[in-house]
PDB file of N, CA and C in Angstrom:
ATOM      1  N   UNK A   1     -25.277  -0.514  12.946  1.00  0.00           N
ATOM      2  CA  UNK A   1     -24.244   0.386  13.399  1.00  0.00           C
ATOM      3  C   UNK A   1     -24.897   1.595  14.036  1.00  0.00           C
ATOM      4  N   UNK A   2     -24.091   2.272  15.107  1.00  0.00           N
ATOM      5  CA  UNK A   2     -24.675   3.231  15.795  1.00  0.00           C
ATOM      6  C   UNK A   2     -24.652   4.731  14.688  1.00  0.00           C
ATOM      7  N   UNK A   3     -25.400   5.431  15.184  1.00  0.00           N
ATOM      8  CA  UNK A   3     -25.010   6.671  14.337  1.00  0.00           C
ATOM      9  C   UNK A   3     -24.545   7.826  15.724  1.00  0.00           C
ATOM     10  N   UNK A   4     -23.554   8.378  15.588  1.00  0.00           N
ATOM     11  CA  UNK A   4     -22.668   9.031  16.533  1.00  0.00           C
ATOM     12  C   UNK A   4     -23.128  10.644  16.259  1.00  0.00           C
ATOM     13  N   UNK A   5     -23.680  11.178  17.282  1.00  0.00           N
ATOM     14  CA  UNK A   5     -24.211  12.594  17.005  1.00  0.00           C
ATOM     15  C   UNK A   5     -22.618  13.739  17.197  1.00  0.00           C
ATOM     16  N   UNK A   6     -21.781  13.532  18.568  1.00  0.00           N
ATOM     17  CA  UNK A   6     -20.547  14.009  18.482  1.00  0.00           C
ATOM     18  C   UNK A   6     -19.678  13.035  18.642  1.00  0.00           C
ATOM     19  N   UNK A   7     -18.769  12.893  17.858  1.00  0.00           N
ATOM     20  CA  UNK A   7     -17.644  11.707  17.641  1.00  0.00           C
ATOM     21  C   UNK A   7     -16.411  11.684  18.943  1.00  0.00           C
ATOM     22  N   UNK A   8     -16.597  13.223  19.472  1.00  0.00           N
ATOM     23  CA  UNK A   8     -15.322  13.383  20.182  1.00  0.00           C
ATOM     24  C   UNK A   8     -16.212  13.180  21.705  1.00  0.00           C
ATOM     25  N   UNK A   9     -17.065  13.057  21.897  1.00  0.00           N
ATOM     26  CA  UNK A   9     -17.143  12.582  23.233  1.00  0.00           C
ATOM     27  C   UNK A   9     -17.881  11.023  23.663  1.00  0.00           C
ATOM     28  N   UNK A  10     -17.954  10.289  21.960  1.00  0.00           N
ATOM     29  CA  UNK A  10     -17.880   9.103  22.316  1.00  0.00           C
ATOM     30  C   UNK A  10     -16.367   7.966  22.399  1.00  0.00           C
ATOM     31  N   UNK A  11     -16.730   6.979  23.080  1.00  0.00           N
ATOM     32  CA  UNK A  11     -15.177   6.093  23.703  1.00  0.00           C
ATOM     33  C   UNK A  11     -14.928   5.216  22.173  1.00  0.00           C
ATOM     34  N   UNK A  12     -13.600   5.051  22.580  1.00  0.00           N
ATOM     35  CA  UNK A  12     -13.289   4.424  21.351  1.00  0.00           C
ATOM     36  C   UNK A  12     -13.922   2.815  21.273  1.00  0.00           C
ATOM     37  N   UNK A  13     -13.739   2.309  22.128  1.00  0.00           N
ATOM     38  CA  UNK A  13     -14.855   1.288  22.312  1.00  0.00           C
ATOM     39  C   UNK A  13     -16.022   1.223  21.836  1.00  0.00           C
ATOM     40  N   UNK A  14     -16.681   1.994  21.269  1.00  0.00           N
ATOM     41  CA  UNK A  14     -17.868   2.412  20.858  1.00  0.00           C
ATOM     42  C   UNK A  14     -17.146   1.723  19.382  1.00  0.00           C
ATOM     43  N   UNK A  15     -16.455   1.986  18.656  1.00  0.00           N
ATOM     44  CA  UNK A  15     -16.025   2.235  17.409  1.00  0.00           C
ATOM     45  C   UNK A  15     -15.600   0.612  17.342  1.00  0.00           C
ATOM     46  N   UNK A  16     -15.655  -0.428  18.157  1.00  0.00           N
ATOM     47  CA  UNK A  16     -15.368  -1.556  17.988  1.00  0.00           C
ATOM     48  C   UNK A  16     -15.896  -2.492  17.255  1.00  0.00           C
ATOM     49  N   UNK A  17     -17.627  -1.862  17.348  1.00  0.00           N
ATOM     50  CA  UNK A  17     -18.284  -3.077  16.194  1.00  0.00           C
ATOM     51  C   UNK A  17     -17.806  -3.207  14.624  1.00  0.00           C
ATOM     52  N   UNK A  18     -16.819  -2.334  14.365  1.00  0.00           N
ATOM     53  CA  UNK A  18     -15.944  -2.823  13.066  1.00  0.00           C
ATOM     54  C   UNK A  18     -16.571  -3.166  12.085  1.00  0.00           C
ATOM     55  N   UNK A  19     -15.898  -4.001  10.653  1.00  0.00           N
ATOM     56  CA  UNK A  19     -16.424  -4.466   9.599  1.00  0.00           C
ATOM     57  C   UNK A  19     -16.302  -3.444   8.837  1.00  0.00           C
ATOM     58  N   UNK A  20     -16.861  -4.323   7.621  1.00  0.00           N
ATOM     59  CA  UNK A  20     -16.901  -3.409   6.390  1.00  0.00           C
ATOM     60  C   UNK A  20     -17.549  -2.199   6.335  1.00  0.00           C
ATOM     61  N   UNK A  21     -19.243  -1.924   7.262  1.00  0.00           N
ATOM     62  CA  UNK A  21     -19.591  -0.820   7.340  1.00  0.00           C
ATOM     63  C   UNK A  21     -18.929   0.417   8.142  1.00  0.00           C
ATOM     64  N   UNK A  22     -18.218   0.203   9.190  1.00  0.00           N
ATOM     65  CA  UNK A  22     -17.698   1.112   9.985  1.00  0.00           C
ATOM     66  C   UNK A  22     -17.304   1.884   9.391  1.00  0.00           C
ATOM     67  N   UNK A  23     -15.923   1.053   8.136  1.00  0.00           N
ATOM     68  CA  UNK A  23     -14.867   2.180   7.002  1.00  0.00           C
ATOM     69  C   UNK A  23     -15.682   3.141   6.257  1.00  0.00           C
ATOM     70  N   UNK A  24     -17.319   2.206   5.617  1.00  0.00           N
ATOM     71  CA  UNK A  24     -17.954   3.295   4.442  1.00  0.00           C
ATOM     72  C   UNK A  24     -18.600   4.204   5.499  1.00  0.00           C
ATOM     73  N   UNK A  25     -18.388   3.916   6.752  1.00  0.00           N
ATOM     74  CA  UNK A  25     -19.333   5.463   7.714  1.00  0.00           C
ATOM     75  C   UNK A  25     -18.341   6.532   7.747  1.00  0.00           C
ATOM     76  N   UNK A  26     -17.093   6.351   7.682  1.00  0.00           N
ATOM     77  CA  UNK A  26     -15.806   7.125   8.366  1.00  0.00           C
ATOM     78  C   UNK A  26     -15.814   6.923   9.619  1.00  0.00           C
ATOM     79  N   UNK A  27     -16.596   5.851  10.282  1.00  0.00           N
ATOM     80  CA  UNK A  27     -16.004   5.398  11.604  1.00  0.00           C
ATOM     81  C   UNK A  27     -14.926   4.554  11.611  1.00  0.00           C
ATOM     82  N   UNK A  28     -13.172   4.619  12.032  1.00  0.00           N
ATOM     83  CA  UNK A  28     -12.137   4.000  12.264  1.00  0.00           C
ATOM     84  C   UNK A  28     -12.657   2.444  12.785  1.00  0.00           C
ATOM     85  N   UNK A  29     -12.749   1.406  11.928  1.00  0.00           N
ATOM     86  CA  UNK A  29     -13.076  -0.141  12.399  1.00  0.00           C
ATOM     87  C   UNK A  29     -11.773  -0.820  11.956  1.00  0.00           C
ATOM     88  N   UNK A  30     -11.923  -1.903  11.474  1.00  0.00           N
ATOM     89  CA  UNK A  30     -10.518  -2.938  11.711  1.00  0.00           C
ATOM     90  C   UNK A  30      -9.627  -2.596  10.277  1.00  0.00           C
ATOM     91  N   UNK A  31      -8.241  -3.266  10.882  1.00  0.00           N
ATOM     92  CA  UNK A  31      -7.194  -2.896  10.184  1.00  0.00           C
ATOM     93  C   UNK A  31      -7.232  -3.621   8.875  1.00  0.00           C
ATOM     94  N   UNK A  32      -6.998  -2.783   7.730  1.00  0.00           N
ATOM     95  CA  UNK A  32      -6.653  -3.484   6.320  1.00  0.00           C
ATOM     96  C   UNK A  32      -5.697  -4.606   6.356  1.00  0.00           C
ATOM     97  N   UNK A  33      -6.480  -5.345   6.190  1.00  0.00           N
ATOM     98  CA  UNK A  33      -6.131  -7.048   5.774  1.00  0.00           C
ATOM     99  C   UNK A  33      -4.955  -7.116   4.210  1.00  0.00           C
ATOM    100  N   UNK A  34      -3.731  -7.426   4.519  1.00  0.00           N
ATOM    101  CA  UNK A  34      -3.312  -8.027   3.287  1.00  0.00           C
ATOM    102  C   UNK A  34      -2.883  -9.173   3.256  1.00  0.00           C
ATOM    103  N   UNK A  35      -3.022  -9.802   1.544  1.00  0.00           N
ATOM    104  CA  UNK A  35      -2.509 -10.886   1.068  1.00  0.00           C
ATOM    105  C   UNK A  35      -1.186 -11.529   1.412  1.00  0.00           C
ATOM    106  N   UNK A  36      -0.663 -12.103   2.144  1.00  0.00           N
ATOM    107  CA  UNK A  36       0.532 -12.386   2.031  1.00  0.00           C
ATOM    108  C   UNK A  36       1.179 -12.913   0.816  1.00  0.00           C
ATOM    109  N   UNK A  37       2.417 -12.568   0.616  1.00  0.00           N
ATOM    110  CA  UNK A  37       3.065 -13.380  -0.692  1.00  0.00           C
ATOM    111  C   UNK A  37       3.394 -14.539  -0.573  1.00  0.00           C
ATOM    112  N   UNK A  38       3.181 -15.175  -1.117  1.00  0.00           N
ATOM    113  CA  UNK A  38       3.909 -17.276  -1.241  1.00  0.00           C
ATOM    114  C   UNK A  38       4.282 -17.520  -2.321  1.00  0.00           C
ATOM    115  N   UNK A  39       5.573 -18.219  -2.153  1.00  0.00           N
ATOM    116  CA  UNK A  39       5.996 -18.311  -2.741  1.00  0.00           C
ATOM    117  C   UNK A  39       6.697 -20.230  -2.447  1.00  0.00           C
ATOM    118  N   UNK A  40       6.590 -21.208  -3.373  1.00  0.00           N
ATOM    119  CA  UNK A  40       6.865 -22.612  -3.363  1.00  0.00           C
ATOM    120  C   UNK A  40       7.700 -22.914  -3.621  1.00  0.00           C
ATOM    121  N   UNK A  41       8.702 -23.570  -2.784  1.00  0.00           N
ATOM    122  CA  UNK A  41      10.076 -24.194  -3.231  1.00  0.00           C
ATOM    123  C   UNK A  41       9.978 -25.281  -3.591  1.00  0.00           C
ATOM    124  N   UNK A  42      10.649 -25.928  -5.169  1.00  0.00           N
ATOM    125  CA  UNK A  42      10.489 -27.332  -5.325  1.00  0.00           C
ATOM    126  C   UNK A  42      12.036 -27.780  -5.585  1.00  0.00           C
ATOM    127  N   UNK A  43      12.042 -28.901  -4.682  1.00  0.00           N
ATOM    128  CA  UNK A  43      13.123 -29.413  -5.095  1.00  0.00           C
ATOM    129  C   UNK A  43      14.552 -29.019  -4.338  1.00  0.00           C
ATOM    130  N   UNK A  44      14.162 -27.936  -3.200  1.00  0.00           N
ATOM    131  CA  UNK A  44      15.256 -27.455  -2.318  1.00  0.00           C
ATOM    132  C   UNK A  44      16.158 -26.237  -3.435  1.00  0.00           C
ATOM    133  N   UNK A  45      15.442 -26.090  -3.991  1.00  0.00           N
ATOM    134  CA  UNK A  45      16.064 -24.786  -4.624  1.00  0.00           C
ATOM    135  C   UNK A  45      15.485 -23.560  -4.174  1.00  0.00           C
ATOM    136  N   UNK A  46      17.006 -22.868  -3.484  1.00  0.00           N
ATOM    137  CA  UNK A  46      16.566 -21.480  -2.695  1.00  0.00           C
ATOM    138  C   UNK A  46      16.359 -20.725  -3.378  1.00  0.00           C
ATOM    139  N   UNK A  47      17.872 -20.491  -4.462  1.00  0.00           N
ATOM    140  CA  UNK A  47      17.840 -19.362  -5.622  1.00  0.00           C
ATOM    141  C   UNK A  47      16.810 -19.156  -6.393  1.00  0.00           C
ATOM    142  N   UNK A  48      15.857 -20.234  -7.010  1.00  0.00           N
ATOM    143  CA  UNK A  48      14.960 -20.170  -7.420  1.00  0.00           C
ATOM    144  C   UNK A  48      13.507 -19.736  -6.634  1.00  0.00           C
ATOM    145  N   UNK A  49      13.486 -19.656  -5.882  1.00  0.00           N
ATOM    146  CA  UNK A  49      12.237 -19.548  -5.235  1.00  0.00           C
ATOM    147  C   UNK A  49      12.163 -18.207  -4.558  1.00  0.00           C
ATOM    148  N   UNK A  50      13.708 -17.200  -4.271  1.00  0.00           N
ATOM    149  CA  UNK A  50      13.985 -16.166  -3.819  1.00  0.00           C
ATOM    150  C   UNK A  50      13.989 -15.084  -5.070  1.00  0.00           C
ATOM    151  N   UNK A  51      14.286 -15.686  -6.823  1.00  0.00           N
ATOM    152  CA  UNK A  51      14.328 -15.477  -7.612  1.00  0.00           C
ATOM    153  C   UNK A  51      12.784 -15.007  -8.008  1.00  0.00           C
ATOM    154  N   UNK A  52      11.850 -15.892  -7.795  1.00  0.00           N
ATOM    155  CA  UNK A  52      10.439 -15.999  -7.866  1.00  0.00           C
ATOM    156  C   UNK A  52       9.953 -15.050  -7.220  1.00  0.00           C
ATOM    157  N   UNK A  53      10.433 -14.845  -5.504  1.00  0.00           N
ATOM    158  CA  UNK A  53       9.721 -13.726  -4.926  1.00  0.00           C
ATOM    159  C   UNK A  53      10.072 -12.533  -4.909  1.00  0.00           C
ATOM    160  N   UNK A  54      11.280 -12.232  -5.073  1.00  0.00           N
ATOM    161  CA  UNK A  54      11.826 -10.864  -5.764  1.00  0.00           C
ATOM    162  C   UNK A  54      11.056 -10.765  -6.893  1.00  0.00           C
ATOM    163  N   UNK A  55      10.912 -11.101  -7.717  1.00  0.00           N
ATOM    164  CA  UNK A  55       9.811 -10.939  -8.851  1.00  0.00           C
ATOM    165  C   UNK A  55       8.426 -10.437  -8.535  1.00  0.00           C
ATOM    166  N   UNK A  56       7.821 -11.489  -7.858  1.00  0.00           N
ATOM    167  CA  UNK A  56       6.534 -11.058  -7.576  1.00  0.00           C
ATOM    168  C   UNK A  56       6.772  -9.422  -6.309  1.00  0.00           C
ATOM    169  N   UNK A  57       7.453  -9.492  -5.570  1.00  0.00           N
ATOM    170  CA  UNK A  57       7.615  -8.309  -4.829  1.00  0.00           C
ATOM    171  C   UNK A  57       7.533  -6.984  -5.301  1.00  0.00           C
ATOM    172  N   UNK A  58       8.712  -7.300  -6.902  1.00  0.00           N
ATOM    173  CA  UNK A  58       8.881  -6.035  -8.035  1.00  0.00           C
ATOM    174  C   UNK A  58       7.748  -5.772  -8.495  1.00  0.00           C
ATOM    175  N   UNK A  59       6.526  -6.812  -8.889  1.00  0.00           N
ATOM    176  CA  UNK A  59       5.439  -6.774  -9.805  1.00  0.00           C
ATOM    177  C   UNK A  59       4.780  -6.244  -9.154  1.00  0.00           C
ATOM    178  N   UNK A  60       4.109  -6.281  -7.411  1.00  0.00           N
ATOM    179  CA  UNK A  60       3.156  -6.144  -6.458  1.00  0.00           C
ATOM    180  C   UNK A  60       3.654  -3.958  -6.082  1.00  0.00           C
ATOM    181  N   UNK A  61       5.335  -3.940  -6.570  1.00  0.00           N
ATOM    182  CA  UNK A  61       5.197  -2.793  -6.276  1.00  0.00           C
ATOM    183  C   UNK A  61       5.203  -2.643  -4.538  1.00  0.00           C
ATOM    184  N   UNK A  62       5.537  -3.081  -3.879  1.00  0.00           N
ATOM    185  CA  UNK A  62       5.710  -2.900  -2.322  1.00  0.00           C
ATOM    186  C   UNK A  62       6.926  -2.158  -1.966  1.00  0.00           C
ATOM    187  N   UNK A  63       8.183  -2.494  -2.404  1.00  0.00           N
ATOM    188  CA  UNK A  63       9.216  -1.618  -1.896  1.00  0.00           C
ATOM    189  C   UNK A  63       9.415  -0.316  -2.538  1.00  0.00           C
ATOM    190  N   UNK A  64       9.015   0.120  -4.285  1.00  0.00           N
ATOM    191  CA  UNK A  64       8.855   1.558  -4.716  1.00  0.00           C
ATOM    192  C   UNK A  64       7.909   1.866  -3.660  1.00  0.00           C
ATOM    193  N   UNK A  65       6.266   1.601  -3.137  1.00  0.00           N
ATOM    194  CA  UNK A  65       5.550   2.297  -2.848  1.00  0.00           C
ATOM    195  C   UNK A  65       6.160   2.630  -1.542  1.00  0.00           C
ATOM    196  N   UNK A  66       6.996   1.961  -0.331  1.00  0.00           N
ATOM    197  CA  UNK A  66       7.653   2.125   0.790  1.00  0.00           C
ATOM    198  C   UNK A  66       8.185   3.323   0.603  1.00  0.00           C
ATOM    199  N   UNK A  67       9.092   3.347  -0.173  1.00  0.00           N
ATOM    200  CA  UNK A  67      10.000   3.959  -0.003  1.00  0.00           C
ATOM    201  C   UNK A  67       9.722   5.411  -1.017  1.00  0.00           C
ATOM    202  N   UNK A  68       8.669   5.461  -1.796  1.00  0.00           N
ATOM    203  CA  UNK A  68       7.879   6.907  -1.875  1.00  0.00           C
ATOM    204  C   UNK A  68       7.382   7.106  -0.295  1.00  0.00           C
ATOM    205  N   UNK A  69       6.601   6.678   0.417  1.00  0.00           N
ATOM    206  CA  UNK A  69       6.149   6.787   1.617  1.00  0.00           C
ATOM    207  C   UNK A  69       6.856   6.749   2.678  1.00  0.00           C
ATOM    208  N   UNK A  70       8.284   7.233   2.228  1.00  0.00           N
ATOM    209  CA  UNK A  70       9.297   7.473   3.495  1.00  0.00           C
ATOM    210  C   UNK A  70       9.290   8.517   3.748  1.00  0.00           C
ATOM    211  N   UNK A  71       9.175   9.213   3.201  1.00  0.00           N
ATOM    212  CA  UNK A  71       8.835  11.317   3.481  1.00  0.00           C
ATOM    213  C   UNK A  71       8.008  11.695   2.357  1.00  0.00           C
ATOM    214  N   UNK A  72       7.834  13.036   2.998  1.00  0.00           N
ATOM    215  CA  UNK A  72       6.297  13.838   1.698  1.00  0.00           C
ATOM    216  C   UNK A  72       7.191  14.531   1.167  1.00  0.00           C
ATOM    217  N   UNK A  73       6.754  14.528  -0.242  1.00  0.00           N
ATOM    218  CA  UNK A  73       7.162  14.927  -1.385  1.00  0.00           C
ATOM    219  C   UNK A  73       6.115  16.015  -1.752  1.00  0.00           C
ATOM    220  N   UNK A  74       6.756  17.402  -2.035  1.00  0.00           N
ATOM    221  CA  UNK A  74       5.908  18.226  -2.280  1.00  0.00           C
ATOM    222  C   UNK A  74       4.378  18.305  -3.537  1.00  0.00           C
ATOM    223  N   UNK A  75       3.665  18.488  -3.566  1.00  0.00           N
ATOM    224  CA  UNK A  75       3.253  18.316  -5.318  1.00  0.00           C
ATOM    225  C   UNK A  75       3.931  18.517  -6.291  1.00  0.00           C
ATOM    226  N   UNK A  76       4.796  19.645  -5.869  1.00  0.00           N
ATOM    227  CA  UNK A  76       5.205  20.404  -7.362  1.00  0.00           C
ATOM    228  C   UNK A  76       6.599  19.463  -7.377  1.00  0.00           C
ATOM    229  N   UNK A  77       7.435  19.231  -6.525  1.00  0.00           N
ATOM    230  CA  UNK A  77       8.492  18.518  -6.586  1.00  0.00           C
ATOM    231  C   UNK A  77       8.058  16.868  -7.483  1.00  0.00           C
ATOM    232  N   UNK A  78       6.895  16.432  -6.978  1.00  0.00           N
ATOM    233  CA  UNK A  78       6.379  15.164  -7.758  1.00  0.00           C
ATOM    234  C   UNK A  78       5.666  15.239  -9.504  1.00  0.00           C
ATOM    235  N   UNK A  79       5.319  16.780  -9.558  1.00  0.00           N
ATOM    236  CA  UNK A  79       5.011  17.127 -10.896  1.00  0.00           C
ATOM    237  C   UNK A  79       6.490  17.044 -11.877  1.00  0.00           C
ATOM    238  N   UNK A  80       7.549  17.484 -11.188  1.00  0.00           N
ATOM    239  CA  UNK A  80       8.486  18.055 -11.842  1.00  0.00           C
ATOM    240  C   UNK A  80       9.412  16.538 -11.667  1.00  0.00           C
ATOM    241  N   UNK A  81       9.175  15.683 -10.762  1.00  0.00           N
ATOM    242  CA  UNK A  81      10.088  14.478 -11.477  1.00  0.00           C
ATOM    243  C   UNK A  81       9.325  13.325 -12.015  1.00  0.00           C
ATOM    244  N   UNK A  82       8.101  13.396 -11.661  1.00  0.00           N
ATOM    245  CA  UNK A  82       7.082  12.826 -13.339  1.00  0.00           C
ATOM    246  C   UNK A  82       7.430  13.080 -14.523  1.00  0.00           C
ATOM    247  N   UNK A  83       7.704  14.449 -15.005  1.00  0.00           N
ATOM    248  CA  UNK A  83       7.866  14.620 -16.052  1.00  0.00           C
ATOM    249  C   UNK A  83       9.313  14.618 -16.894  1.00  0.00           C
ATOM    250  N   UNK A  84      10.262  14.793 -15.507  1.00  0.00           N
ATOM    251  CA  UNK A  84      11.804  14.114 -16.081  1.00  0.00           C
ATOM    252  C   UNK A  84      11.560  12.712 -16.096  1.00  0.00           C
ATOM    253  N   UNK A  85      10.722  11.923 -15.658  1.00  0.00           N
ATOM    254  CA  UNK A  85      11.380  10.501 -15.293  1.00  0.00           C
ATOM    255  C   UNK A  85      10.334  10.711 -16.912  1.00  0.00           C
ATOM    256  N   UNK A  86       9.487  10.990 -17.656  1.00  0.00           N
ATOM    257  CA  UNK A  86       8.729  10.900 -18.815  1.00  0.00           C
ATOM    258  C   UNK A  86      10.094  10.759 -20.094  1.00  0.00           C
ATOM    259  N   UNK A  87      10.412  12.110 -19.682  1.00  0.00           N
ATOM    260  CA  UNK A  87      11.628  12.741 -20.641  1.00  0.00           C
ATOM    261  C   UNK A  87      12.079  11.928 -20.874  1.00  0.00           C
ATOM    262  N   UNK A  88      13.283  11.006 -19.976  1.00  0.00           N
ATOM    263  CA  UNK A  88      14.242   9.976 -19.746  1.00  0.00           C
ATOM    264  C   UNK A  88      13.618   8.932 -20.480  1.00  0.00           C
ATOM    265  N   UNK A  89      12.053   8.523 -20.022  1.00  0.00           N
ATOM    266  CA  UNK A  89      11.644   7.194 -21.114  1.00  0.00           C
ATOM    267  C   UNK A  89      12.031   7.648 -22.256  1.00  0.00           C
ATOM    268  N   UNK A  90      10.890   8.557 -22.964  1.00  0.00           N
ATOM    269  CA  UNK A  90      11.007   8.995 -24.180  1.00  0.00           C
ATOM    270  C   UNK A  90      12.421   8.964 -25.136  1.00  0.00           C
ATOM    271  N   UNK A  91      13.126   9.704 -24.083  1.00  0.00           N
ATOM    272  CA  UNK A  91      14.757   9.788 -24.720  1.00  0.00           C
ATOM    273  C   UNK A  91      15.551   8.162 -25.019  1.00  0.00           C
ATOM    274  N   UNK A  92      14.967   7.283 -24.006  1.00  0.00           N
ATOM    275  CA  UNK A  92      15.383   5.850 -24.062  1.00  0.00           C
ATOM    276  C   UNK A  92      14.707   5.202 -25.389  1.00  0.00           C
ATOM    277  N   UNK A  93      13.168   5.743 -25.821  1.00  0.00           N
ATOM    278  CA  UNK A  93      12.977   4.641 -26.629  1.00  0.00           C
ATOM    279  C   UNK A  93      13.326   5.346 -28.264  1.00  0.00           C
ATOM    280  N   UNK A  94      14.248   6.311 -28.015  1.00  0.00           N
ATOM    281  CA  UNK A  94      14.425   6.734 -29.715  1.00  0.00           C
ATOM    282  C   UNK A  94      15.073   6.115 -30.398  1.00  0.00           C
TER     283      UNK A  94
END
């Protein structure tokens, strides 16, 4: 990998040789790869297999993390409903 003396007057093209080292340089290389979900239908059962991936979807955590990442939430606003959403457990398991 090259080592870049000023970043802003080299081309982004430069930044193409990618891979795993580029990310640990802080040079911008290729896009994070994810897993897709699969999910197997047996037997022509939809409900079941839509049943299955709603599950795994809930478990993987993809639509809470979306939809925290729909707008910024202040710190202190995220301190202060951490600790109600705490309260609320607590109060649930008495």
């Amino acid at each position: 990998m090259k080592q870049y003396k000023n970043k802003r007057n080299s081309s982004f093209e430069d930044y193409q040789e990618g891979g795993d080292t580029a990310s640990q340089n802080g040079v911008p290389g290729d896009a994070i790869q994810f897993k897709p979900i699969e999910v197997k239908v047996y037997g022509n059962s939809f409900d079941r297999a839509f049943k299955a991936f709603r599950s795994l979807v809930q478990k993987e955590r993809i639509l809470s993390d979306y939809k925290e990442k729909q707008y910024y939430e202040k710190p202190t606003d995220k301190k202060r409903r951490k600790r109600k959403e705490a309260y609320q457990k607590s109060l649930e398991q008495d």
